[in-house]
C-alpha atoms as a PDB file:
ATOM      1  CA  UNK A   1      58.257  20.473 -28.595  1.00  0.00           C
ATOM      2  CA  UNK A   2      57.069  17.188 -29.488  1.00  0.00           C
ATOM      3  CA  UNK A   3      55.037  16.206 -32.547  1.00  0.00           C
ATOM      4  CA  UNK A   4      52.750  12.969 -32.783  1.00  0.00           C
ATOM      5  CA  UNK A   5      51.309  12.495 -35.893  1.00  0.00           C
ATOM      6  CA  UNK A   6      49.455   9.033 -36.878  1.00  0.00           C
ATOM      7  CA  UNK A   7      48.069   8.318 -40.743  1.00  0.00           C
ATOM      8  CA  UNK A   8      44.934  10.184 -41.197  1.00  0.00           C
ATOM      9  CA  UNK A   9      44.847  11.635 -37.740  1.00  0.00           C
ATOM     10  CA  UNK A  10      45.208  15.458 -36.025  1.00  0.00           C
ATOM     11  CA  UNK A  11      48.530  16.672 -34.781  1.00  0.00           C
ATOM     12  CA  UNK A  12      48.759  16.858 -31.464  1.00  0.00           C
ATOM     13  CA  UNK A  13      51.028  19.668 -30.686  1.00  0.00           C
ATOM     14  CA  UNK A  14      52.422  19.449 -26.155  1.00  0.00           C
ATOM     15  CA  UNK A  15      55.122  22.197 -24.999  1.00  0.00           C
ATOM     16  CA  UNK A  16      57.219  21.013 -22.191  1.00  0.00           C
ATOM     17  CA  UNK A  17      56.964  24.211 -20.002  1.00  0.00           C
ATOM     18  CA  UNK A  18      59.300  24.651 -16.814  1.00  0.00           C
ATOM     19  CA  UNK A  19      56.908  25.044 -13.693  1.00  0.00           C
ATOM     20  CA  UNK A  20      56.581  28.750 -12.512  1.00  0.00           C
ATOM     21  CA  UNK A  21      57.340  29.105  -9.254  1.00  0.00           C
ATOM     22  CA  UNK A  22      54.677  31.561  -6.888  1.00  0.00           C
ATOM     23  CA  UNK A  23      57.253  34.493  -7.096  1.00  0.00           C
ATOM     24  CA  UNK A  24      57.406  34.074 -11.009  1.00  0.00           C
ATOM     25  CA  UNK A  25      53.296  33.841 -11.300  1.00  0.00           C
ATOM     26  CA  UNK A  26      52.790  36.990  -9.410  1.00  0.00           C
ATOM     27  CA  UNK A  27      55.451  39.076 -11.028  1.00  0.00           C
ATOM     28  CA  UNK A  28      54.051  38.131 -14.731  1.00  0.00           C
ATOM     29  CA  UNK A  29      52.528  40.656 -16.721  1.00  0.00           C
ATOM     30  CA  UNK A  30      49.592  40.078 -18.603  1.00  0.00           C
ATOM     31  CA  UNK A  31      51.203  39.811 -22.142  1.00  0.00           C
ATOM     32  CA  UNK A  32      54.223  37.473 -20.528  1.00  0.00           C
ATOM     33  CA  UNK A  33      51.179  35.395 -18.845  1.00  0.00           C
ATOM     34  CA  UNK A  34      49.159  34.846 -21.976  1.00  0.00           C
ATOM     35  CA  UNK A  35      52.058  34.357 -24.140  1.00  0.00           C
ATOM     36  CA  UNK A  36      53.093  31.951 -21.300  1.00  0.00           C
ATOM     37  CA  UNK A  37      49.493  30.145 -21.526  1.00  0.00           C
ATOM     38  CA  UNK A  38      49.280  30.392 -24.445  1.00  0.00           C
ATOM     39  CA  UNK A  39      49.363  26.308 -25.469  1.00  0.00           C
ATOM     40  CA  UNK A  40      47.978  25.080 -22.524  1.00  0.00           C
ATOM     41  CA  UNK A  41      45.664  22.716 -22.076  1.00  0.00           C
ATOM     42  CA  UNK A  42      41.865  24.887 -20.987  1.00  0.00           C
ATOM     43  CA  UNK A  43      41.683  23.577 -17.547  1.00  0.00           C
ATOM     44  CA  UNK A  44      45.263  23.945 -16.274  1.00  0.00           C
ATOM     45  CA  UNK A  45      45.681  27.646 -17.592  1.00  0.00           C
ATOM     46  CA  UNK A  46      42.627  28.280 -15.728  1.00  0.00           C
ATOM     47  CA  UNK A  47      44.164  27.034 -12.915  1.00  0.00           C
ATOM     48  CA  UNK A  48      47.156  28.782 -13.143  1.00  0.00           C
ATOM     49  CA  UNK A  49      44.851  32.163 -13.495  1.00  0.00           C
ATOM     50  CA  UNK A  50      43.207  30.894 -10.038  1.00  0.00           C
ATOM     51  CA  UNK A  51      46.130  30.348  -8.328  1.00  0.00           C
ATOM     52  CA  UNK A  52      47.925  33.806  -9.244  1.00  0.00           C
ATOM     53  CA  UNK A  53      44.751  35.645  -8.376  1.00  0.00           C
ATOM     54  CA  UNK A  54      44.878  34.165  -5.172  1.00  0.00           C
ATOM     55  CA  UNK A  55      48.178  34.919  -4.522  1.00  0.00           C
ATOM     56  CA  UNK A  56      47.713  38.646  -5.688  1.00  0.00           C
ATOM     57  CA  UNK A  57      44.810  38.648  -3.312  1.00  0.00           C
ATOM     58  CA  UNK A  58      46.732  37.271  -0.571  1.00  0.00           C
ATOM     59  CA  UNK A  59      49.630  39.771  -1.487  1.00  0.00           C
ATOM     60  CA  UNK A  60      47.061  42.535  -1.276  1.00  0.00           C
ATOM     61  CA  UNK A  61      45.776  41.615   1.731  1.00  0.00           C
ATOM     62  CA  UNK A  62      49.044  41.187   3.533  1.00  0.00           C
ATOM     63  CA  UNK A  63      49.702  44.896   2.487  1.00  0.00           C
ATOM     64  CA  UNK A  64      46.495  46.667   3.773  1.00  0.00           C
ATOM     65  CA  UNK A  65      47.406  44.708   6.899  1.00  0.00           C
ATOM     66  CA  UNK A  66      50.526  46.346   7.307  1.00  0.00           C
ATOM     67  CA  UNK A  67      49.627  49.382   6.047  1.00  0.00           C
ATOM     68  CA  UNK A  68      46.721  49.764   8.560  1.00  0.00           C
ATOM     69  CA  UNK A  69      48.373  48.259  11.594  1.00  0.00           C
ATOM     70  CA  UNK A  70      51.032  50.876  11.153  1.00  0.00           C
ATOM     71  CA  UNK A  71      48.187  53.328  11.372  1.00  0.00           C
ATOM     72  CA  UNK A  72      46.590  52.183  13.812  1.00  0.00           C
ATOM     73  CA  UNK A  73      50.000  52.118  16.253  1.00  0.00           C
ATOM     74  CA  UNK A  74      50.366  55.327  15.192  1.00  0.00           C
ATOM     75  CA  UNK A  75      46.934  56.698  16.060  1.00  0.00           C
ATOM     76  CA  UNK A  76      47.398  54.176  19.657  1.00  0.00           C
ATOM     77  CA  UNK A  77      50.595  56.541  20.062  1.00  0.00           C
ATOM     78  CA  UNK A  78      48.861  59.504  19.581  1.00  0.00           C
ATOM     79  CA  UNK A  79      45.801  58.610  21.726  1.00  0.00           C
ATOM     80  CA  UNK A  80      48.475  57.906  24.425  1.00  0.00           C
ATOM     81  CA  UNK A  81      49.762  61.220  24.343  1.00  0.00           C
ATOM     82  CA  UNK A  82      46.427  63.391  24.172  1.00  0.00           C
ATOM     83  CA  UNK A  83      45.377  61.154  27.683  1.00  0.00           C
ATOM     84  CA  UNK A  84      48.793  62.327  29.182  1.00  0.00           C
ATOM     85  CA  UNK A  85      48.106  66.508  28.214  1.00  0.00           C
ATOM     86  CA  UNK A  86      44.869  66.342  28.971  1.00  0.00           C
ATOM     87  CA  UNK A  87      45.404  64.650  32.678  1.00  0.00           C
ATOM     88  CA  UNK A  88      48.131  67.210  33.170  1.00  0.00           C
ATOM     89  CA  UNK A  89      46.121  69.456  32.089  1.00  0.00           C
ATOM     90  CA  UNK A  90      43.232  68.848  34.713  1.00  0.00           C
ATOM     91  CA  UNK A  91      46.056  68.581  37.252  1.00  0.00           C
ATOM     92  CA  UNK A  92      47.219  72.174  36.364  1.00  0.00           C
ATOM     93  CA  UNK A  93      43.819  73.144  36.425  1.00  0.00           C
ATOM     94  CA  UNK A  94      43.290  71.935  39.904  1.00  0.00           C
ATOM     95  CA  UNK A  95      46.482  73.431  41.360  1.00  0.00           C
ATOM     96  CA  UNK A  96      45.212  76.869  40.105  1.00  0.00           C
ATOM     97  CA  UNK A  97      41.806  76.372  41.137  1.00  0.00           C
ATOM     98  CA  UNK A  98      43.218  75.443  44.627  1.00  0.00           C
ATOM     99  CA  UNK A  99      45.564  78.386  44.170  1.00  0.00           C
ATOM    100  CA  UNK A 100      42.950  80.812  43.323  1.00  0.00           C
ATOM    101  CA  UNK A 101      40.772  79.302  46.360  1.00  0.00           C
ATOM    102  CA  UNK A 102      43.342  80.161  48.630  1.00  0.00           C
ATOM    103  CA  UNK A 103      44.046  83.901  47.607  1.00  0.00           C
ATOM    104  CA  UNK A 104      40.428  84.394  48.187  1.00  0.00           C
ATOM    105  CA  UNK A 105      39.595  83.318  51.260  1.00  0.00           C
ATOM    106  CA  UNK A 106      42.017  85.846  53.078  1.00  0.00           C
ATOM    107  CA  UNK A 107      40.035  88.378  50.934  1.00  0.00           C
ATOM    108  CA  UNK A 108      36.671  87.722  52.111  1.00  0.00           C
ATOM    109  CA  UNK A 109      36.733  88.413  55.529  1.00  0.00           C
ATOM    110  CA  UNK A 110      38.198  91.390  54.912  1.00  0.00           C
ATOM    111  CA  UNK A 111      35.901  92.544  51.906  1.00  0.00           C
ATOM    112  CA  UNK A 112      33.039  91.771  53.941  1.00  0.00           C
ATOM    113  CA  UNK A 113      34.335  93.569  57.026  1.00  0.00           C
ATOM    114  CA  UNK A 114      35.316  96.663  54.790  1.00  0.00           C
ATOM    115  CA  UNK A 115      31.809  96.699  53.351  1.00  0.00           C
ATOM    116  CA  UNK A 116      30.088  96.957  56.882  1.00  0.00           C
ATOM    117  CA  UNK A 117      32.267  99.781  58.457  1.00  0.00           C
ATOM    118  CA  UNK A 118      31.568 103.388  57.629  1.00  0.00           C
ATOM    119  CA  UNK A 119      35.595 104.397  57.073  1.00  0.00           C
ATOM    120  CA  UNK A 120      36.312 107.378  58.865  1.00  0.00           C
ATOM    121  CA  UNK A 121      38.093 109.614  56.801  1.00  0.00           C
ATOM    122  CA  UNK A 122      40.891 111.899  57.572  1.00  0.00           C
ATOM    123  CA  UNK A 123      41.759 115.003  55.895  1.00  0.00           C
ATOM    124  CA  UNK A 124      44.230 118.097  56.700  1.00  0.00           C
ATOM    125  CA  UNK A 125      43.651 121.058  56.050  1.00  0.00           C
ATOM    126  CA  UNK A 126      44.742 124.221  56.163  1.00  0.00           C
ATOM    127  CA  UNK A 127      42.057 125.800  58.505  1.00  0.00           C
ATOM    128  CA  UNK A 128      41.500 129.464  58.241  1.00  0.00           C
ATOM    129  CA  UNK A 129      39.722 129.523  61.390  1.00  0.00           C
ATOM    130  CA  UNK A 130      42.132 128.930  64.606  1.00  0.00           C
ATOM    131  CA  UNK A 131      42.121 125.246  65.793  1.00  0.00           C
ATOM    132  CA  UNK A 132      42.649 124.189  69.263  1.00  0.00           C
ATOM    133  CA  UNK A 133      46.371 124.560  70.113  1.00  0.00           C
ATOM    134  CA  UNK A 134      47.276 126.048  67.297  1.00  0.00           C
ATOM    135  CA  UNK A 135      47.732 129.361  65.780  1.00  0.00           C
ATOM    136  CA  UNK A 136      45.356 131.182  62.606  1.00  0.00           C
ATOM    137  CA  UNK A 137      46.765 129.699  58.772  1.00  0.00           C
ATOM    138  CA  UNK A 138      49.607 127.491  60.795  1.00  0.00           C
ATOM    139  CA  UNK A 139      50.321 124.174  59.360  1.00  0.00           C
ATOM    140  CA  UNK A 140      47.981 121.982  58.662  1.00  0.00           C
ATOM    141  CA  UNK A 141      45.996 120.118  61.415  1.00  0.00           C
ATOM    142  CA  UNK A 142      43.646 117.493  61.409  1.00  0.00           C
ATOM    143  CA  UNK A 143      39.851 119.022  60.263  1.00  0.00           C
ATOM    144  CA  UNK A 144      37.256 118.498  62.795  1.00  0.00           C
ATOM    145  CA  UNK A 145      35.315 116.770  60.539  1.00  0.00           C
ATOM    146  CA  UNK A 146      37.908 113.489  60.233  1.00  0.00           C
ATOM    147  CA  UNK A 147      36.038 112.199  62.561  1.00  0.00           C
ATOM    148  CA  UNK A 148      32.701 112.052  60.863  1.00  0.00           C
ATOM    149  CA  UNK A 149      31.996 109.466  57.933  1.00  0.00           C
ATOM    150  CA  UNK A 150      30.847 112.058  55.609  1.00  0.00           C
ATOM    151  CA  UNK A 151      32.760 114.578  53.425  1.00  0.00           C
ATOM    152  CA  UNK A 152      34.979 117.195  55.017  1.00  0.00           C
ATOM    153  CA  UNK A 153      33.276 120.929  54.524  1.00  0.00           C
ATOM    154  CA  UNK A 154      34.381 122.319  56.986  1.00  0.00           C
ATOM    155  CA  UNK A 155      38.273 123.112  55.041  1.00  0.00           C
ATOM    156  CA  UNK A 156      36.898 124.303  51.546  1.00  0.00           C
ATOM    157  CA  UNK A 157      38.908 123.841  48.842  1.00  0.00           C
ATOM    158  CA  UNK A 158      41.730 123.371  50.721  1.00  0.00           C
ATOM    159  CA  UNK A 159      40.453 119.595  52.223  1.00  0.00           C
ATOM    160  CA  UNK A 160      42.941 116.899  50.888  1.00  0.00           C
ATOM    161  CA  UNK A 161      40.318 114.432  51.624  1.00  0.00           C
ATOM    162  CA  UNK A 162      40.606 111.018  50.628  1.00  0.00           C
END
């Protein structure tokens, strides 16, 4: 601290502060800046405000950047990996569809086929009337009406029709 006084005149009171470096400005705190400004000349601690707003901006900034890159590799990531399920998925899809395609077709031929016949069924029975060849309640023997489409009558209740 230096003091220049002259007859009749103001003292002029000048503090020899050390530069702050960037590093020091931002990592101030508000008391340790004003006490630190405290002294200075108007225009230069209005500088010095400038300057470590800028930097705090600039610090700011530099964060969010980070911060939001990281989220968006993350959310690049997991786009990635919901393309690859969902294309496996529509190749699964297609295997079973193609799958499914090919247990049917045997099917249809058949189902169609089946639906145009009249089946013919065949019962046994045990006749109580004598059939050809054979003897009266013997074993049974194929009723006479197996070879109709419709319902056996002819056995009663003892058709095992099916």
């Amino acid at each position: 601290m230096s003091a220049n006084s002259a007859s009749n005149s103001t003292v002029q009171v000048t503090y020899d502060l050390a530069p702050l470096s960037d590093e020091q400005l931002v990592g101030l705190s508000l008391a340790d800046l004003r006490n630190y400004l405290w002294g200075l000349p108007g225009e230069e601690a209005k500088q010095l405000k400038e300057r470590r707003r800028k930097l705090k901006n600039r610090k700011n900034s530099a964060t969010w950047r980070r911060k939001h890159l990281y989220k968006w590799g993350k959310l690049e990531e997991q786009n990635t990996t919901l393309k690859w399920e969902v294309q496996t998925l529509a190749q699964e899809n297609a295997l079973l569809r193609l799958q499914l395609k090919v247990l049917q077709d045997p099917s249809k031929p058949l189902q169609s086929s089946a639906a145009c016949m009249n089946p013919i069924k065949k019962c046994l029975v045990v006749c109580s009337r004598r059939s050809p060849g054979g003897t009266l309640g013997s074993a049974p023997t194929p009723c006479p009406a197996s070879t109709r489409a419709s319902p056996c009558r002819q056995g009663g209740g003892d058709c095992f029709c099916s």
